[in-house]
Protein backbone atom coordinates (compact mmCIF):
# COMPACT_ATOMS: atom_id res chain seq x y z
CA UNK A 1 -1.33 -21.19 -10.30
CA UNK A 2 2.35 -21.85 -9.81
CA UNK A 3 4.38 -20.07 -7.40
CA UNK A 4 6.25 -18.34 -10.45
CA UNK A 5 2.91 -17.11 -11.55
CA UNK A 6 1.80 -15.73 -7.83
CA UNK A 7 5.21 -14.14 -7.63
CA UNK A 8 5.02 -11.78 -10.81
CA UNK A 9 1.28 -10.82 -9.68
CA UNK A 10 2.30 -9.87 -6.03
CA UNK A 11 4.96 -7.54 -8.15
CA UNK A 12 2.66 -6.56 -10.75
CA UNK A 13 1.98 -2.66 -10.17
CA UNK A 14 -1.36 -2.37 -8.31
CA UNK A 15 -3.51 -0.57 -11.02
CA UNK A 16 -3.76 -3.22 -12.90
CA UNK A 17 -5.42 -5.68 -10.03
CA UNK A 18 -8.32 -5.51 -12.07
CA UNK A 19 -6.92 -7.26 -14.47
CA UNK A 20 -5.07 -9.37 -13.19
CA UNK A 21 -8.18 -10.60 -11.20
CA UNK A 22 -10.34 -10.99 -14.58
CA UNK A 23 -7.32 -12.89 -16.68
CA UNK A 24 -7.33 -14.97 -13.67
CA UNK A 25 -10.91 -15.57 -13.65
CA UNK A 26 -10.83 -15.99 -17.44
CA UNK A 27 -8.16 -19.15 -16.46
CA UNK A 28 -9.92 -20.66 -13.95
CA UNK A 29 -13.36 -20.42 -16.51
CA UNK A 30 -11.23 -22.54 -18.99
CA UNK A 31 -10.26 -25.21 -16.89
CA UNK A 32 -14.25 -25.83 -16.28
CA UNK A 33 -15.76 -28.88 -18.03
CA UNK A 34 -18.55 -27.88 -18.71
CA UNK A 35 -22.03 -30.64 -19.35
CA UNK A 36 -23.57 -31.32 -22.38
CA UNK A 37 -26.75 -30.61 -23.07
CA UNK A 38 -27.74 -33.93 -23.15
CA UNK A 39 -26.02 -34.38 -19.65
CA UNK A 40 -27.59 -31.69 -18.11
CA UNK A 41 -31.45 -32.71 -19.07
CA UNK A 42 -30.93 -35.96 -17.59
CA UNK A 43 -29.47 -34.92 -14.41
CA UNK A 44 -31.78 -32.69 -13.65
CA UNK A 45 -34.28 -34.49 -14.58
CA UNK A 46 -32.87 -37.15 -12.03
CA UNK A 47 -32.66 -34.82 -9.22
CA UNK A 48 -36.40 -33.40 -9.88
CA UNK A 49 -37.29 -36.66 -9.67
CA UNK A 50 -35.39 -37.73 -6.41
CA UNK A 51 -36.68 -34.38 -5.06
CA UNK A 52 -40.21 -35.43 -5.68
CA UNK A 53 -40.06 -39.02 -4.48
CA UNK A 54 -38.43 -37.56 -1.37
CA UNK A 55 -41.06 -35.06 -0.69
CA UNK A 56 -43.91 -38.08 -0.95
CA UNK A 57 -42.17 -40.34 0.89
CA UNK A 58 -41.72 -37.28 3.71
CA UNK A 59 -46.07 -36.19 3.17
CA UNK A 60 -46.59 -39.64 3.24
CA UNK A 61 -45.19 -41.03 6.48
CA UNK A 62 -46.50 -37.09 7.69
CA UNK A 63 -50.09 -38.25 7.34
CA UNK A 64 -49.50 -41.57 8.89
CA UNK A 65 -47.87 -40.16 11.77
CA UNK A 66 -51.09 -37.41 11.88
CA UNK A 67 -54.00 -40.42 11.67
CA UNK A 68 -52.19 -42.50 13.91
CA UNK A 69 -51.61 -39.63 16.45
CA UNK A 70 -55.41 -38.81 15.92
CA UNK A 71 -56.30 -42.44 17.01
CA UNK A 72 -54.41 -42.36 19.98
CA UNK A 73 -55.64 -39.00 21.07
């Protein structure tokens, strides 16, 4: 927002902060660039996947660290 802009809210009468607040929310929601659907399957498909490697590798090297503890002890 430009400094113009902040200065005629600051004067704007305070009743109206409501909605001031939701035309400035209404802005902010247009500058958004939003995914396409596309986009959005595969990404989250990528990060379920990354989450689920992740979580093996971390069970994985768990149980090692269990057995060999176990065969020490």
């Amino acid at each position: 927002m430009s400094k113009k802009n902040e200065a005629e809210m600051t004067e704007a009468s305070n009743g109206s902060s409501m909605t001031n607040f939701f035309d400035g929310l209404k802005e902010e929601f247009d500058k958004v660039v939003w995914p396409s659907r596309r986009q959005l399957v595969s990404e989250s498909a990528a990060v379920l996947l990354m989450v689920t490697l992740s979580a093996s590798l971390i069970f994985l090297v768990d149980k090692f660290f269990t057995w060999a503890a176990q065969q020490v002890f």
